[in-house]
C-alpha atoms as a PDB file:
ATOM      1  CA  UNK A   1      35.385   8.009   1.567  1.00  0.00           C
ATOM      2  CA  UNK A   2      31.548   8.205   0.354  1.00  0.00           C
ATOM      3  CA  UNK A   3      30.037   4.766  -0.570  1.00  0.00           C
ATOM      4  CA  UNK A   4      28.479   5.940  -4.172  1.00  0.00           C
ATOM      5  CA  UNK A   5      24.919   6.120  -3.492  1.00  0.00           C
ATOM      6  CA  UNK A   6      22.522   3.099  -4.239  1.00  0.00           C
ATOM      7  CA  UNK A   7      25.519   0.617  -2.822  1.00  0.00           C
ATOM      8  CA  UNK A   8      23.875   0.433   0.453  1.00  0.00           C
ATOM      9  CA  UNK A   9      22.130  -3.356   1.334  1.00  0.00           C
ATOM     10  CA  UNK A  10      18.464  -2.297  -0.332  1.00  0.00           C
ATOM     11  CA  UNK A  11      19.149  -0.654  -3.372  1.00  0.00           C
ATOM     12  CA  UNK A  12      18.634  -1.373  -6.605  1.00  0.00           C
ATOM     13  CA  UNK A  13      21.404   0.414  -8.140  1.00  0.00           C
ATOM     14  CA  UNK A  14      24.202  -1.878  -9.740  1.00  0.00           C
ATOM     15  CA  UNK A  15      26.680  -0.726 -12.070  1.00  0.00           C
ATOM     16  CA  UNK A  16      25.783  -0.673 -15.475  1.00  0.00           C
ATOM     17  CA  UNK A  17      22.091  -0.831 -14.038  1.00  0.00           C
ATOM     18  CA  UNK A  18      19.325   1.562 -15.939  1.00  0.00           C
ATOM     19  CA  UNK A  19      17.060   1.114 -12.577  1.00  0.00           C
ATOM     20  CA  UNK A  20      17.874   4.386 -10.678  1.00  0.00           C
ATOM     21  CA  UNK A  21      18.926   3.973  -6.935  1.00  0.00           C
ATOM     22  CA  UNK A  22      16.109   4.005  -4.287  1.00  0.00           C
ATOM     23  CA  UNK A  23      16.098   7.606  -2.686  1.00  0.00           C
ATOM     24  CA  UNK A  24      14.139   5.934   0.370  1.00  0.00           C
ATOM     25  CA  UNK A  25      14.349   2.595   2.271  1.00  0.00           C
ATOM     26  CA  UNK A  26      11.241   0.789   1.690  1.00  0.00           C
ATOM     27  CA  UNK A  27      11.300  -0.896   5.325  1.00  0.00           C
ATOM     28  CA  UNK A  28      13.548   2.102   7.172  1.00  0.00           C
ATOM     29  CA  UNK A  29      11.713   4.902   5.582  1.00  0.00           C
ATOM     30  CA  UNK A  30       8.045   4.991   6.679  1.00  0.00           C
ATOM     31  CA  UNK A  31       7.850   8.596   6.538  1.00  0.00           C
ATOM     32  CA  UNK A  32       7.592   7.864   2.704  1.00  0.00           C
ATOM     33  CA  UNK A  33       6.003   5.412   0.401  1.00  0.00           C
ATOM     34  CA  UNK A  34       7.123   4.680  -3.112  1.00  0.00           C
ATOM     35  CA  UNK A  35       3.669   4.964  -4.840  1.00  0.00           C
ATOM     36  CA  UNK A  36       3.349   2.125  -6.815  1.00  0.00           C
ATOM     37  CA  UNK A  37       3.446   0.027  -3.374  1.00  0.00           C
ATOM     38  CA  UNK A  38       0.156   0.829  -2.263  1.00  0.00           C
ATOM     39  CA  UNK A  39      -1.597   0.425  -5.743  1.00  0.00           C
ATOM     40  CA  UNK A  40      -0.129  -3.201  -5.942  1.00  0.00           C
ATOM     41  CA  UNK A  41      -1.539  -3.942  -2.263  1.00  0.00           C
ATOM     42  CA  UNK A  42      -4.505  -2.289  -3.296  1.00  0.00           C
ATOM     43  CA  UNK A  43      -4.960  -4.804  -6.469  1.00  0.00           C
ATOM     44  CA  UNK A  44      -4.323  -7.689  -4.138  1.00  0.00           C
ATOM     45  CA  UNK A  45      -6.942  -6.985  -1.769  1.00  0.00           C
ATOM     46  CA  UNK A  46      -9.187  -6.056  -4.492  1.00  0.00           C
ATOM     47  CA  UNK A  47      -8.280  -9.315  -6.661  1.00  0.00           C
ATOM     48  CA  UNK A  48      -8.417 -11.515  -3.265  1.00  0.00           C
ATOM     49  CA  UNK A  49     -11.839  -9.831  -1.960  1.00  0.00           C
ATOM     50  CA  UNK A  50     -13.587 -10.561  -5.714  1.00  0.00           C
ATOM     51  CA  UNK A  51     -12.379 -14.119  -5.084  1.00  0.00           C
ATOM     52  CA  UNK A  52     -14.070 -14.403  -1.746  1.00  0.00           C
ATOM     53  CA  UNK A  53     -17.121 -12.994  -2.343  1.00  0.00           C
ATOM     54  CA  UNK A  54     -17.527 -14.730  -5.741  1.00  0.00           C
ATOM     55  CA  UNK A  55     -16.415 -18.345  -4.539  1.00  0.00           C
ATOM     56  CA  UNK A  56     -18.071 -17.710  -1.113  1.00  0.00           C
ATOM     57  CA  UNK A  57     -14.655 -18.507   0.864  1.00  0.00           C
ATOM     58  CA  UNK A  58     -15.413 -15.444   3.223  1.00  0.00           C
ATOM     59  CA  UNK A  59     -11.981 -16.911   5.375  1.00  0.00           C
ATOM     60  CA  UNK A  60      -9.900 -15.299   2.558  1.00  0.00           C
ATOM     61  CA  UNK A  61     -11.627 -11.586   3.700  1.00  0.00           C
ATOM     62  CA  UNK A  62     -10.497 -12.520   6.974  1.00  0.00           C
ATOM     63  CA  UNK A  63      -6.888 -13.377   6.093  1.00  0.00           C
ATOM     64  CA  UNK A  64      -7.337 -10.389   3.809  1.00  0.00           C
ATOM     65  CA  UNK A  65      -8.079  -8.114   7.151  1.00  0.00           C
ATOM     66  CA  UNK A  66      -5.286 -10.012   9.505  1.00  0.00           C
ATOM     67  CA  UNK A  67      -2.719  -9.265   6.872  1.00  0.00           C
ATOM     68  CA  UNK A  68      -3.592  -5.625   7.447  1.00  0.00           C
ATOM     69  CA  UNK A  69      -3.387  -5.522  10.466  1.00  0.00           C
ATOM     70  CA  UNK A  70      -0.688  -7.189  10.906  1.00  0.00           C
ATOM     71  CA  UNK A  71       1.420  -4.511   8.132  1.00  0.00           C
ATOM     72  CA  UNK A  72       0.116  -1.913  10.235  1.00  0.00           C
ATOM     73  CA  UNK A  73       1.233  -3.311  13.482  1.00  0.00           C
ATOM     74  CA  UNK A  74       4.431  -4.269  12.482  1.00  0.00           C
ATOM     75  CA  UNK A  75       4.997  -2.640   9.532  1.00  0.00           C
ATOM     76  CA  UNK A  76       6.063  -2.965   5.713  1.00  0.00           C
ATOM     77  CA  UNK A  77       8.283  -5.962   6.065  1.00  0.00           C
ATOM     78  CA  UNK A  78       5.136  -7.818   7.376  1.00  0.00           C
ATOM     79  CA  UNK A  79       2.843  -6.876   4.728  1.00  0.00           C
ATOM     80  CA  UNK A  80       3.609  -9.666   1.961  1.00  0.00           C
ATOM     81  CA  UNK A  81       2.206  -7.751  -0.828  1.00  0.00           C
ATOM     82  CA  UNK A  82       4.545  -4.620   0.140  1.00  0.00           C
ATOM     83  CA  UNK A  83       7.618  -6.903  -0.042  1.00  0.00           C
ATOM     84  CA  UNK A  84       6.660  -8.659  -3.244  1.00  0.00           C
ATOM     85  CA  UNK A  85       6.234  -5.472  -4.707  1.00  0.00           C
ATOM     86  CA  UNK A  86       9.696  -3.910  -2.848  1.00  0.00           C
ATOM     87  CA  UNK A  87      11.701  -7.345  -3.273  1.00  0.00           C
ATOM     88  CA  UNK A  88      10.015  -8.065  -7.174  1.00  0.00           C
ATOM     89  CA  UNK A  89       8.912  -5.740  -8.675  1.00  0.00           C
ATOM     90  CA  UNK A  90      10.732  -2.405  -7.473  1.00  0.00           C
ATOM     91  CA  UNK A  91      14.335  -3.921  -8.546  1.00  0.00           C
ATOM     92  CA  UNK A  92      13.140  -4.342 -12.145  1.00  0.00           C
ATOM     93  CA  UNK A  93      11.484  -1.031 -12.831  1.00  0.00           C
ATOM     94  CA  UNK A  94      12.585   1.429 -10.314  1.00  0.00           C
ATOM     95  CA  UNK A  95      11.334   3.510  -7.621  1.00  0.00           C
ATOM     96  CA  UNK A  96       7.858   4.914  -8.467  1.00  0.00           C
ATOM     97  CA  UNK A  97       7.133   8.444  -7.514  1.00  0.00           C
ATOM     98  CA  UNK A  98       7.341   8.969  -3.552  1.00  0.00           C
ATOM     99  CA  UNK A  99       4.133  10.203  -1.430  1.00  0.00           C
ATOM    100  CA  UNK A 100       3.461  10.594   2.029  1.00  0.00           C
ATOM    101  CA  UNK A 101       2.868   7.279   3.447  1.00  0.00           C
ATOM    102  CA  UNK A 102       0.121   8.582   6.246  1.00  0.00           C
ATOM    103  CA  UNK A 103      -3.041   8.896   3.385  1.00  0.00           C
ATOM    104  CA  UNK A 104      -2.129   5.051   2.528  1.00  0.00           C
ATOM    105  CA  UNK A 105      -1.390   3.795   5.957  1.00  0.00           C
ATOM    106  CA  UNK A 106      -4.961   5.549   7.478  1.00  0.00           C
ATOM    107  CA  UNK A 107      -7.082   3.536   4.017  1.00  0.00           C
ATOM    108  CA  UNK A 108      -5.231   0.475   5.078  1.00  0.00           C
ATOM    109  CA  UNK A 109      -7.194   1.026   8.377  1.00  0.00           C
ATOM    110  CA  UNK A 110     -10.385   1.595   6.526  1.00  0.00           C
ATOM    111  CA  UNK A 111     -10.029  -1.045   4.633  1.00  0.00           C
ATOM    112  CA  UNK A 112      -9.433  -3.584   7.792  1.00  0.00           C
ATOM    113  CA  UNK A 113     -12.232  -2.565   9.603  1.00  0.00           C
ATOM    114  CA  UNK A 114     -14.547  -3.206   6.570  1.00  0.00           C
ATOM    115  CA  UNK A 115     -12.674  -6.252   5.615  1.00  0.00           C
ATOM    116  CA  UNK A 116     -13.010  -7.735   9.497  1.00  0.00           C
ATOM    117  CA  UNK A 117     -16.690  -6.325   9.576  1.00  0.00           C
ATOM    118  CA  UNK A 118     -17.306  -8.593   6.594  1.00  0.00           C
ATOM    119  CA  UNK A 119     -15.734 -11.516   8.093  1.00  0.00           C
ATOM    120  CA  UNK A 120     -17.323 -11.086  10.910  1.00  0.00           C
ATOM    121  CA  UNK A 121     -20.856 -10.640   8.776  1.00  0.00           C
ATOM    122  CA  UNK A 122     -20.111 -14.081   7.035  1.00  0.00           C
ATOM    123  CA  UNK A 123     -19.326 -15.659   9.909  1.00  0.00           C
ATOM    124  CA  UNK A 124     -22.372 -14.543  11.551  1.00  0.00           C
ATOM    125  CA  UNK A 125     -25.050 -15.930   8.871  1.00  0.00           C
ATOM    126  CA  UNK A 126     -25.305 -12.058   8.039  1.00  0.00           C
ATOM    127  CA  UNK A 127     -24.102 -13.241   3.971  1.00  0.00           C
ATOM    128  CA  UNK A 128     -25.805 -10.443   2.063  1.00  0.00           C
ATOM    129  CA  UNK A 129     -24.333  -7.497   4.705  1.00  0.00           C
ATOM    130  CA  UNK A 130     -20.771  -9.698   4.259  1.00  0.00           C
ATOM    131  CA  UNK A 131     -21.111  -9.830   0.278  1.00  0.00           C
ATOM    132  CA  UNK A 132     -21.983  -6.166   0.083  1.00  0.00           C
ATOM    133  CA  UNK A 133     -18.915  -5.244   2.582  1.00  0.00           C
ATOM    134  CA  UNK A 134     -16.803  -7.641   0.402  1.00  0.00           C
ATOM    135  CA  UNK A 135     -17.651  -5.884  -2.863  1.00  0.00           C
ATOM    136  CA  UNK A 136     -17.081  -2.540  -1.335  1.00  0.00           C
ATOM    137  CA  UNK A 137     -13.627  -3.561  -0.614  1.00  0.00           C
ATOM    138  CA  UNK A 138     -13.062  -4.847  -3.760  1.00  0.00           C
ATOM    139  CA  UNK A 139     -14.760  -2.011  -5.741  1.00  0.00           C
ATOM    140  CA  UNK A 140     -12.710   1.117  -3.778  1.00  0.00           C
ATOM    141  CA  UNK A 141      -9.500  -1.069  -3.884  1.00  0.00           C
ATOM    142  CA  UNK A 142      -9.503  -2.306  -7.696  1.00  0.00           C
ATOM    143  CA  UNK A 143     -10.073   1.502  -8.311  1.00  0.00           C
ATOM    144  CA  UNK A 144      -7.361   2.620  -6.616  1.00  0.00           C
ATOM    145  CA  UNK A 145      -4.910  -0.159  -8.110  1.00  0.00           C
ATOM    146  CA  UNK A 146      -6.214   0.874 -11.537  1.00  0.00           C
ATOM    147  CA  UNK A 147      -6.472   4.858 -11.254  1.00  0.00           C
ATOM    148  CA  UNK A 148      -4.220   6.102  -8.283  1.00  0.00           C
ATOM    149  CA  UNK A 149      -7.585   7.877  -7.141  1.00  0.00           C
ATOM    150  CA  UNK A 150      -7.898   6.017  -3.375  1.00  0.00           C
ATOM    151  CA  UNK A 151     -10.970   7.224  -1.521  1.00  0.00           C
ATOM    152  CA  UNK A 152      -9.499   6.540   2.330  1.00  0.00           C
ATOM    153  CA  UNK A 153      -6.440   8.582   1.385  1.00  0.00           C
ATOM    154  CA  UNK A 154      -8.916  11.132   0.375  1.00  0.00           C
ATOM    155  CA  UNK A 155     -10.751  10.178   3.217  1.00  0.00           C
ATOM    156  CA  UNK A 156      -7.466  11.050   5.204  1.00  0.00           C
ATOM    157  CA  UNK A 157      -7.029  14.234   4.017  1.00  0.00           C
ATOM    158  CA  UNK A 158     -10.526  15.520   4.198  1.00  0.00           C
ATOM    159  CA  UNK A 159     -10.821  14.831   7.637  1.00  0.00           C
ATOM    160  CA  UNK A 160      -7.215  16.533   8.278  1.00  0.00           C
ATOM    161  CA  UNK A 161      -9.074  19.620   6.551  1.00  0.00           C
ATOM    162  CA  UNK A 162     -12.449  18.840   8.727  1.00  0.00           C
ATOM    163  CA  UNK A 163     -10.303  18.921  11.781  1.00  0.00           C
ATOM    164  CA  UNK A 164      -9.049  22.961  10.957  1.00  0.00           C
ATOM    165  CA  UNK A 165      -5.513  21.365   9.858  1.00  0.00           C
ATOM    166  CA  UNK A 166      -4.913  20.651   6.611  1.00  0.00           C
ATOM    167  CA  UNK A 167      -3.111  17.896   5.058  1.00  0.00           C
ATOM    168  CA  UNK A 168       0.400  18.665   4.522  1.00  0.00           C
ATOM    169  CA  UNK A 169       2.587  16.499   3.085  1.00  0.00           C
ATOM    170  CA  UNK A 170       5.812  16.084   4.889  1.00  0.00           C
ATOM    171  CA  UNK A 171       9.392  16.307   2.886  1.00  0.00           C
ATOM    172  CA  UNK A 172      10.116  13.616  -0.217  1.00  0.00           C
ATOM    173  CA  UNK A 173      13.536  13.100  -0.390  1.00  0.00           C
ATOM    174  CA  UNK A 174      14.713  14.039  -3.733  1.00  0.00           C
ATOM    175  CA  UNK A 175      15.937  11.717  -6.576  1.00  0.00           C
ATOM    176  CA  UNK A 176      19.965  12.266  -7.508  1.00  0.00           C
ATOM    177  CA  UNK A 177      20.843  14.017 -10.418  1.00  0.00           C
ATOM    178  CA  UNK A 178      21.331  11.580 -13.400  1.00  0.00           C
ATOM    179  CA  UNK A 179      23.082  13.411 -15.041  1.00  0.00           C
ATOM    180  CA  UNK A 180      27.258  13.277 -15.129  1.00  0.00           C
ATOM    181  CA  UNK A 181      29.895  16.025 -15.508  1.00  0.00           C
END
């Protein structure tokens, strides 16, 4: 006998629920990324990074760049605006749209190498080189957490293309039927 689906420890489904089930793991699952993940990442890093460079507290672009790295290292459970948005904000409105997670993992890269290389600017006496690294963090993030357009997924792809192979996405699971016999 088939659990029904959702039921598994992680979903969101509960009966009598109108939040659909999750049709990928957010922690199990890092082939795929619900979409909505990245964009609320993306407005904390672009929220934090205005912070820094406006209050001058060029540590927070450093925590900013450790909690990258650390997400990347060990993955989404680690990366405390990915399980805010999987733990808070997923159960209440559903799973976004999935998307390959590789464009989104390779800008998180980008984006802690220019994060540490502004840290490392501050920290250095180098302010105006940290403040303008700091605002380009801010600027390319905030856009992407406001549009969906994110320039090191583009990045990503373009340099798949560059490279002779082009950027294929690899299989989305698809959502179950809602409807009911």
């Amino acid at each position: 006998m088939s659990a029904r689906p959702g039921s598994e420890p992680g979903s969101v489904f509960e009966p009598g629920s109108r939040v659909s089930p999750r049709t990928a793991h957010p922690y199990k699952d890092t082939q795929v990324i619900d979409s909505r993940a990245p964009r609320t990442n993306q407005a904390v890093v672009g929220l934090v990074s205005v912070l820094a460079v406006a209050t001058g507290w060029w540590w927070l672009l450093a925590l900013l760049a450790l909690q990258l790295a650390v997400g990347l290292t060990f993955g989404r459970r680690y990366c405390l605006p990915c399980v805010a948005y999987f733990e808070l904000i997923q159960p209440r409105f559903g799973e976004g749209p999935l998307e390959d997670s590789r464009p989104p993992r390779a800008a998180n890269i980008v984006g802690f190498v220019v994060l540490s290389a502004a840290s490392i600017s501050y920290a250095a006496g180098w302010h105006t080189a940290g403040v303008v690294l700091g605002l380009l963090v801010a600027a390319l993030a905030l856009l992407a957490a406001v549009t969906g357009f994110c320039t090191g997924c583009e990045a990503y792809k373009l340099g798949c293309l560059l490279r002779g192979r082009p950027f294929v996405s690899c299989p989305i699971p698809q959502r179950p039927s809602t409807t009911r016999a």
